[in-house]
Protein backbone atom coordinates (compact mmCIF):
# COMPACT_ATOMS: atom_id res chain seq x y z
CA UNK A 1 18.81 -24.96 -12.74
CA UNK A 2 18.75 -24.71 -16.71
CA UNK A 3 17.92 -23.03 -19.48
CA UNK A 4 14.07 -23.45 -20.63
CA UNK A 5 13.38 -24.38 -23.23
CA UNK A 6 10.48 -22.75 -25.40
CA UNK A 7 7.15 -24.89 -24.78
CA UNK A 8 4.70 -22.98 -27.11
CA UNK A 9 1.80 -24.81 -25.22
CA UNK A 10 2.48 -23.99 -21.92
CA UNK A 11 3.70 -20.85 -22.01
CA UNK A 12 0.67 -19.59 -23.93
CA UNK A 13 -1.56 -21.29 -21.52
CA UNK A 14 0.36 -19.16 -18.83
CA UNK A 15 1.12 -15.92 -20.54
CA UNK A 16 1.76 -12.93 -18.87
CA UNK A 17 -0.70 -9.81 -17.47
CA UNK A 18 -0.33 -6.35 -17.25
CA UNK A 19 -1.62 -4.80 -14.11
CA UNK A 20 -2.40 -0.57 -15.22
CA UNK A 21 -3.02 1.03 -11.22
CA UNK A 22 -1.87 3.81 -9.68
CA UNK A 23 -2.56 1.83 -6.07
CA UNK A 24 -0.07 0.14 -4.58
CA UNK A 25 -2.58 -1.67 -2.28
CA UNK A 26 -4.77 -2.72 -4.66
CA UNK A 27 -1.81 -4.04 -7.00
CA UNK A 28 -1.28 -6.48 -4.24
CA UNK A 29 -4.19 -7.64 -3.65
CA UNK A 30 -4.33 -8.34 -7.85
CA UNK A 31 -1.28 -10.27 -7.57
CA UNK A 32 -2.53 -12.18 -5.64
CA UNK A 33 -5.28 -12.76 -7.26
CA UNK A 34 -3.03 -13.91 -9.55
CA UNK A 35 -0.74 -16.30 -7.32
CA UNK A 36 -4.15 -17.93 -5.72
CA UNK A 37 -5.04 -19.22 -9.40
CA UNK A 38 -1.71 -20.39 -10.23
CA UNK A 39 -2.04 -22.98 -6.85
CA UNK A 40 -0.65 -23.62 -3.15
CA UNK A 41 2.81 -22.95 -2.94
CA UNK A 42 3.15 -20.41 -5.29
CA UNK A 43 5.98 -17.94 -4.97
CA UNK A 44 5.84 -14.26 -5.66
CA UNK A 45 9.08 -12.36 -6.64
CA UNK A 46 9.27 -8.67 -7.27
CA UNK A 47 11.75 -6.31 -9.10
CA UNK A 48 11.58 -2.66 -10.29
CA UNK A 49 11.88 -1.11 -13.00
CA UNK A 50 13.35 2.10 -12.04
CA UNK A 51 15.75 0.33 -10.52
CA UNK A 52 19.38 2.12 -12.09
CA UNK A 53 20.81 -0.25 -13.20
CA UNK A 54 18.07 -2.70 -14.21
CA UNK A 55 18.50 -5.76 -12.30
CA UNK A 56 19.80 -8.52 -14.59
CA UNK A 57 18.77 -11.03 -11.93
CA UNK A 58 15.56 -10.34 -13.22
CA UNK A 59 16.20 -12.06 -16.55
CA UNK A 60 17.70 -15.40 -15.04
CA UNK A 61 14.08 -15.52 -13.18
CA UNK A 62 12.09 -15.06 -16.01
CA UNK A 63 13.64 -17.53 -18.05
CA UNK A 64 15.06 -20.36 -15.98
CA UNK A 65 13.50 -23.22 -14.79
CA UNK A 66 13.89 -23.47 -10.72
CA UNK A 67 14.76 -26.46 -9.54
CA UNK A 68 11.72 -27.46 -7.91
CA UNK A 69 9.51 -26.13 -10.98
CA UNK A 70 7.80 -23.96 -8.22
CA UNK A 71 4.83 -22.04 -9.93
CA UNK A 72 6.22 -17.99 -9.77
CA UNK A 73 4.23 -14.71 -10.14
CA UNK A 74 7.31 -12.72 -11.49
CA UNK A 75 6.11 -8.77 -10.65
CA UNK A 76 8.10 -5.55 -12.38
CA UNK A 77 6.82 -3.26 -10.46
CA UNK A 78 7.24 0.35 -11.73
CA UNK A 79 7.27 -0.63 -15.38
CA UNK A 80 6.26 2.37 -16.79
CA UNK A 81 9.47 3.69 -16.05
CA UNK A 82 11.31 1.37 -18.59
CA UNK A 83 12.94 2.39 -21.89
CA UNK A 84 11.73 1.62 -24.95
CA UNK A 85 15.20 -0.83 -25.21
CA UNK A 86 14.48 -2.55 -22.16
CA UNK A 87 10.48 -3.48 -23.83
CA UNK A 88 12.11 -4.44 -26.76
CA UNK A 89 14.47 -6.96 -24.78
CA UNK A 90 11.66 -8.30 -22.86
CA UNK A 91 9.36 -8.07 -25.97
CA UNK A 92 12.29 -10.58 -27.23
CA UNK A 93 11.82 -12.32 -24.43
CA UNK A 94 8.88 -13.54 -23.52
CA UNK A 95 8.20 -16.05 -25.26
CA UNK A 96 11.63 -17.68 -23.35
CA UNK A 97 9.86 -17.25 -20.19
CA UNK A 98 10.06 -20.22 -17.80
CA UNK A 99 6.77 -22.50 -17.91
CA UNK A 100 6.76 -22.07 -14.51
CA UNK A 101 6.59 -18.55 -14.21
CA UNK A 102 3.54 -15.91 -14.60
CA UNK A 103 5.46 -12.32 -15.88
CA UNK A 104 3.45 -9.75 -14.07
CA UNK A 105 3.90 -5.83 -15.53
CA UNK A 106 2.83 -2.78 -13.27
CA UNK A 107 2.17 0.26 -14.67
CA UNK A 108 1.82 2.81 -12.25
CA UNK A 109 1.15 5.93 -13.61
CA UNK A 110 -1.29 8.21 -12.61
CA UNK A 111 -4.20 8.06 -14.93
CA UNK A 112 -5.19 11.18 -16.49
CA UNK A 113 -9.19 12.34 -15.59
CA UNK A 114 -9.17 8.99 -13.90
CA UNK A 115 -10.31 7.98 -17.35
CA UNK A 116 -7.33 7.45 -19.58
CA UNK A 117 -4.79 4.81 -18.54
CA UNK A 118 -1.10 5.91 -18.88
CA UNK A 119 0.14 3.43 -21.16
CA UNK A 120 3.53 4.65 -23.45
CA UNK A 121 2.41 5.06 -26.79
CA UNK A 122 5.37 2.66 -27.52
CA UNK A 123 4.43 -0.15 -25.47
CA UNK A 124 1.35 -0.60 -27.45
CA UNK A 125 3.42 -0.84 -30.59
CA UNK A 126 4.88 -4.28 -29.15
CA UNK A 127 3.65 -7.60 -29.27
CA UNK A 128 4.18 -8.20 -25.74
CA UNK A 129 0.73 -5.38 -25.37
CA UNK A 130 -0.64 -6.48 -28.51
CA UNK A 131 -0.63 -10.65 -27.23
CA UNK A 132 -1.81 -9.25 -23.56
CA UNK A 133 -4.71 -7.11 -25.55
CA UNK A 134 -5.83 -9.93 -27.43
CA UNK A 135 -6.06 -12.78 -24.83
CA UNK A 136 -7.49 -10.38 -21.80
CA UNK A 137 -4.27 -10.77 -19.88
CA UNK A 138 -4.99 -6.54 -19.40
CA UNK A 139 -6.45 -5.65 -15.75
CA UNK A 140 -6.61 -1.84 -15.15
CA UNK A 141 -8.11 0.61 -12.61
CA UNK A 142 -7.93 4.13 -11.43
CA UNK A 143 -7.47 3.10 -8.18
CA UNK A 144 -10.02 4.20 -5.27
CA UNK A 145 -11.80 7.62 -6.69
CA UNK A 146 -15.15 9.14 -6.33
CA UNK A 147 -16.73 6.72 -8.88
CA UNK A 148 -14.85 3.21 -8.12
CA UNK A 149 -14.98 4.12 -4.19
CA UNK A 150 -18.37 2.58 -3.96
CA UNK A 151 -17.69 -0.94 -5.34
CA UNK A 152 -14.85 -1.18 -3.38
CA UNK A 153 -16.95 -0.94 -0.49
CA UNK A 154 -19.61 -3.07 -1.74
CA UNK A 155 -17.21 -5.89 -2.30
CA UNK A 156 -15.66 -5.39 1.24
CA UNK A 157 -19.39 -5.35 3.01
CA UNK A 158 -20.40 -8.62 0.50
CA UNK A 159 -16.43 -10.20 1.46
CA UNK A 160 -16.88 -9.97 4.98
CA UNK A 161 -20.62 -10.27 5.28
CA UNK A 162 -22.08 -6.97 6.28
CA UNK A 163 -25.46 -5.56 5.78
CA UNK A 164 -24.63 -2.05 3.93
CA UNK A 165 -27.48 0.51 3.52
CA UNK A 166 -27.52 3.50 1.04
CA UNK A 167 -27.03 5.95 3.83
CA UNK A 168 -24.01 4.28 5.32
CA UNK A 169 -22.58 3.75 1.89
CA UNK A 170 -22.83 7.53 1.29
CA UNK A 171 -20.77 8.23 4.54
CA UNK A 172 -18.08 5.84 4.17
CA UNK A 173 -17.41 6.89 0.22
CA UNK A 174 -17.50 10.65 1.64
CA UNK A 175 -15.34 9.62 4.64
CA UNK A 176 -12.50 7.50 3.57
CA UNK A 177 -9.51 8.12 1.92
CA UNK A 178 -8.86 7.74 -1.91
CA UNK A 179 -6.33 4.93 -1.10
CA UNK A 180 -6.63 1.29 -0.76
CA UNK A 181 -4.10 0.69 1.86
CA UNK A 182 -5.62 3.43 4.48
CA UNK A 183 -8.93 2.80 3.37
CA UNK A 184 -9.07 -1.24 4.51
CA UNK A 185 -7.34 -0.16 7.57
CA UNK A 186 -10.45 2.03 8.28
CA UNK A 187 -12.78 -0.77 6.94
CA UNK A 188 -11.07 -2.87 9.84
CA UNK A 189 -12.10 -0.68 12.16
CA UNK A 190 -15.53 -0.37 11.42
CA UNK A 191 -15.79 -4.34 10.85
CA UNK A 192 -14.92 -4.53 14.44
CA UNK A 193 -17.86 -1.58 15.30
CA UNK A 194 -20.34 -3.75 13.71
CA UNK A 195 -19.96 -6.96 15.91
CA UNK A 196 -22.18 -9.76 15.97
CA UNK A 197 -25.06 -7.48 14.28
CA UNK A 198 -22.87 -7.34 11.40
CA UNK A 199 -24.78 -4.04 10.20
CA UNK A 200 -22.95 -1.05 9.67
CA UNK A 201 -24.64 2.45 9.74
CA UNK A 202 -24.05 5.58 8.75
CA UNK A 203 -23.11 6.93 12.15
CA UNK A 204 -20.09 4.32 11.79
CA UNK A 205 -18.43 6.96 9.46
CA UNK A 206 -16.91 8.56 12.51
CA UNK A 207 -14.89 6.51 13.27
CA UNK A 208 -12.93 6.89 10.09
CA UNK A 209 -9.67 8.84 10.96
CA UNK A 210 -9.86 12.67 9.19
CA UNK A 211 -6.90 11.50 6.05
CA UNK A 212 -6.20 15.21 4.87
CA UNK A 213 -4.29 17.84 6.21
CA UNK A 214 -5.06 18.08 10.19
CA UNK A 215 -4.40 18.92 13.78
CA UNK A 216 -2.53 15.40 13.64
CA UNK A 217 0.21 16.89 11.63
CA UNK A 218 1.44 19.44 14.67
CA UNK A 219 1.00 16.54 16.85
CA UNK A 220 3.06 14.26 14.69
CA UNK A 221 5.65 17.18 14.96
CA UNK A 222 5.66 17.43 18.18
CA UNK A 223 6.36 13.88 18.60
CA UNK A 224 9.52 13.89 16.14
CA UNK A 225 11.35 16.06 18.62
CA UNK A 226 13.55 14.60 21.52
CA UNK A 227 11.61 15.35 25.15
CA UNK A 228 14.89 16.79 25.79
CA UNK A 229 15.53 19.43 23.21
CA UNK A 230 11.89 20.51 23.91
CA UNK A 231 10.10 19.98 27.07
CA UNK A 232 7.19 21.42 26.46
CA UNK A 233 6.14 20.10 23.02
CA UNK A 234 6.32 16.74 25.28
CA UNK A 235 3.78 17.78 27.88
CA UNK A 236 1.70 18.48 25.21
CA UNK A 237 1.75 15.66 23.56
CA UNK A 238 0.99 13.76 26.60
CA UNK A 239 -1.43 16.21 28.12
CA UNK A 240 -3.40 15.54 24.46
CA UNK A 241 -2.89 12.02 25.16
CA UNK A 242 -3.97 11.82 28.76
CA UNK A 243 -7.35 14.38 28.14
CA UNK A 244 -8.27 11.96 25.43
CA UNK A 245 -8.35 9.00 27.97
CA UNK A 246 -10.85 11.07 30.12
CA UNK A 247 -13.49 12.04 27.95
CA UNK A 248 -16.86 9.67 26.94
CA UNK A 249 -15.53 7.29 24.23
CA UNK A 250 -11.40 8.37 24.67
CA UNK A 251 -10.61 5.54 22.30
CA UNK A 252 -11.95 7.44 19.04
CA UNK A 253 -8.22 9.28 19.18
CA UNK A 254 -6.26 5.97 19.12
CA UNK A 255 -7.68 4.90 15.74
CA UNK A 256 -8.00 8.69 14.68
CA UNK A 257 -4.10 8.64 14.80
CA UNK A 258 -3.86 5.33 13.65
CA UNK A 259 -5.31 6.06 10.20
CA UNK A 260 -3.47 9.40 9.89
CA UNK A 261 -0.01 7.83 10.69
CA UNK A 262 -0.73 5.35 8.42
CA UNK A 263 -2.16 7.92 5.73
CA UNK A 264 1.27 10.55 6.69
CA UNK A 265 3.87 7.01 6.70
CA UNK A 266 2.35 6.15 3.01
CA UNK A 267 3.41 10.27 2.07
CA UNK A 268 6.56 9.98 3.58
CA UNK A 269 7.59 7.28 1.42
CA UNK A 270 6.23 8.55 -1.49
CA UNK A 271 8.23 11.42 -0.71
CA UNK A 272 11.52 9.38 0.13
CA UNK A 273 11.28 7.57 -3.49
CA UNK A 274 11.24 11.00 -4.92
CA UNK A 275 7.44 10.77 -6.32
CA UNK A 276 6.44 14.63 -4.89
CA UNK A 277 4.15 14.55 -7.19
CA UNK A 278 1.84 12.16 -5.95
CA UNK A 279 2.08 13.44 -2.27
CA UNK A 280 -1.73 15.28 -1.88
CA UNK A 281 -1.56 17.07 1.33
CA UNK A 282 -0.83 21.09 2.07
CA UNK A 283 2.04 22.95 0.54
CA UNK A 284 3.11 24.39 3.72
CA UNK A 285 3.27 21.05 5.44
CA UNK A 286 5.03 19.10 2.65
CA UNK A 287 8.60 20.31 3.45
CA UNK A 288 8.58 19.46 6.98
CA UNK A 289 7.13 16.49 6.36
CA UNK A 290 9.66 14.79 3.56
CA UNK A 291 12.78 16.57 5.78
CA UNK A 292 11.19 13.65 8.09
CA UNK A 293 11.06 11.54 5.56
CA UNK A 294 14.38 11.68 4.22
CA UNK A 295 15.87 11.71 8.19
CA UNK A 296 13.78 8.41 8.90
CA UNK A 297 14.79 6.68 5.15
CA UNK A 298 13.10 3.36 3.85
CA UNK A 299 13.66 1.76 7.52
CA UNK A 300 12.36 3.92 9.77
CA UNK A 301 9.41 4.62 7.40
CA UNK A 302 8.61 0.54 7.46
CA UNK A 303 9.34 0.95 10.95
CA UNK A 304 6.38 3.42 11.01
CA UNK A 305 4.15 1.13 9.05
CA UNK A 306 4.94 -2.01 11.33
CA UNK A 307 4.07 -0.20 14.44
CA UNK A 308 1.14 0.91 13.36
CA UNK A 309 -0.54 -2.51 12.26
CA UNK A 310 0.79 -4.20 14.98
CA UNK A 311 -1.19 -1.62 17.11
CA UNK A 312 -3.89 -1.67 14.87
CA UNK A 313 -4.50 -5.48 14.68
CA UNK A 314 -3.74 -5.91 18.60
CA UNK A 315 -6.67 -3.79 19.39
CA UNK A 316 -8.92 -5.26 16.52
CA UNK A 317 -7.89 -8.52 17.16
CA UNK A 318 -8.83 -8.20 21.06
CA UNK A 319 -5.12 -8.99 22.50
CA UNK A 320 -4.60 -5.47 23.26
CA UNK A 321 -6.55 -2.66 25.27
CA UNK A 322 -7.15 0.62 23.56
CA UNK A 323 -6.29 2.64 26.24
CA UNK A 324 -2.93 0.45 26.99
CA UNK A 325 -2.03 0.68 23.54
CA UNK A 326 -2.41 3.95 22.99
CA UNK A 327 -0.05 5.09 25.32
CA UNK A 328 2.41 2.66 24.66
CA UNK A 329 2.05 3.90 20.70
CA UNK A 330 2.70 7.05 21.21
CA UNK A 331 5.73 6.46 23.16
CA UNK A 332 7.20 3.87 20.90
CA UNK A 333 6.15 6.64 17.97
CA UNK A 334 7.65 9.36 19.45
CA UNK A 335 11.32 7.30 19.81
CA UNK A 336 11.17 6.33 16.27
CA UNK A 337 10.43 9.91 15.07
CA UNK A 338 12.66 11.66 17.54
CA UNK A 339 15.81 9.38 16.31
CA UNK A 340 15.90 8.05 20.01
CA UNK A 341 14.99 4.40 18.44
CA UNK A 342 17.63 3.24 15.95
CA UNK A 343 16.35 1.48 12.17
CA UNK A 344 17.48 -1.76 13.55
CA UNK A 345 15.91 -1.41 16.93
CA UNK A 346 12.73 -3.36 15.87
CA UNK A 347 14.49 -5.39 13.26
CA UNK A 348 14.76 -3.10 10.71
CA UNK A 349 12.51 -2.73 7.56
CA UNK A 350 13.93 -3.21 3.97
CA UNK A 351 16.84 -0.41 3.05
């Protein structure tokens, strides 16, 4: 590997983009976006920028040629938690930046109104912003909110070819949750509803698992604590479980708690990475639920996340019965909460 060397042409062709979202989810899918245009084979790398220290690997990627002159969507992630030293070094630079390599800045903020963008009144001053303003390299969005929720379900229903009336459009912006992640989770689910009429319908809407502040929180609870300690929380879960299985369409509660872990796991994180502030659920609940949080740590709480899509997709994806997996989840869910099933008993998630 060596040192590039400045190729005006290319690098402007290239440039860099700054990504201004709130949504982790839909961040992704942008870089993607992203790495799709830049070819097959391309490589995505991410760092963060409230990282303490600041990762100096993050220079040697930005400005070295790999060996294989793979094409690279370099992602800071978090940028808006740089100093105003740390823009001036990469304001410095960027121009430097491997030919090879696409420079991808998150800003992450939440936007105030969900009209203004959260951009440092610094940053603009530099003429990493001012090059990015100029040439369009500037994608921004509020994430999913009362009036973006709509075209992100248009473009799912036109992606995956779904008729979409006004009626069932209404329900599903009123039903889901104001977050990407959770939201194509539910979107999943009522993909699969549709089948081969591949017409969704109001009615559809629920099936979207409740996302606020629920029943599912006690039951979550009750699952966290060894069957041991506390007998009868156990029963309870179980008889919950078990009554679910007998009544006329028992499967509703499997993706019900599906969504809601999902929804609670995304919290907990939040909460673990000490952003309180963007945890929306009751007051009352919030302690008990980042006391989880902080017992489970970045590994359990991936842990969390993994066995809920692999539930999720096995039942979508026809390889697993809804009735099997349910009780199987909440087993496997109640270990992992109750400490009975260690970080690295399913391979561990990053630390």
């Amino acid at each position: 590997m060596s040192p590039a060397q400045p190729n005006t042409q290319r690098t402007a062709r290239r440039g860099h983009r700054v990504l201004i979202c709130p949504d982790a989810e839909l961040l992704r899918r942008q870089v993607a976006k992203l790495a799709e245009g830049m070819g097959g084979g391309t490589a995505r790398k991410i760092f963060w920028g409230d990282d303490e220290p600041f990762p100096q690997a993050y220079w040697g990627e930005l400005t070295i040629q790999n060996l294989f002159s793979t094409p690279t969507v370099l992602v800071l992630r978090r940028a808006d938690a740089l100093k105003a030293e740390q823009w001036d070094r990469l304001d410095e630079t960027i121009g430097l930046a491997a030919s090879t390599v696409l420079p991808v800045f998150c800003l992450e903020g939440r936007w105030k109104d969900s009209k203004q963008a959260p951009v440092p009144a610094f940053l603009t001053k530099r003429g990493l912003w001012q090059a990015a303003e100029k040439n369009a390299w500037i994608w921004q969005s509020p994430g999913l909110t009362e009036s973006t929720l709509g075209k992100f379900i248009d473009r799912w229903a036109t992606e995956k070819g779904l008729a979409l009336d006004a009626p069932a459009r209404q329900a599903l912006a009123a039903a889901l949750p104001h977050d990407a992640l959770a939201a194509g989770l539910e979107l999943d689910k009522l993909e699969l509803a549709a089948g081969e009429s591949g017409r969704v319908t109001a009615a559809m809407a629920e099936l979207v698992a409740p996302h606020g502040d629920m029943e599912f929180f006690d039951f979550m609870r009750a699952l966290a604590v060894p069957p041991g300690r506390d007998p009868q929380s156990a029963r309870a879960v179980w008889a919950r479980v078990l009554d679910d299985h007998l009544r006329p369409g028992g499967d509703k509660i499997l993706f019900q708690l599906l969504g809601y872990v999902a929804w609670q796991a995304r919290q907990m994180w939040m909460l673990n990475e000490g952003e309180e502030q963007k945890v929306r659920m009751n007051p009352r609940d919030k302690p008990a639920l980042a006391q989880m949080a902080r017992r489970l740590g970045r590994a359990g709480i991936a842990q969390v996340i993994e066995l809920t899509l692999d539930a999720q997709l096995g039942v979508i994806g026809g390889t697993r019965r809804p009735d099997d997996t349910l009780e199987s989840y909440v087993a496997e869910l109640s270990a992992l909460l109750s400490g009975q099933d260690g970080p690295s008993a399913r391979g561990g998630g990053p630390g």
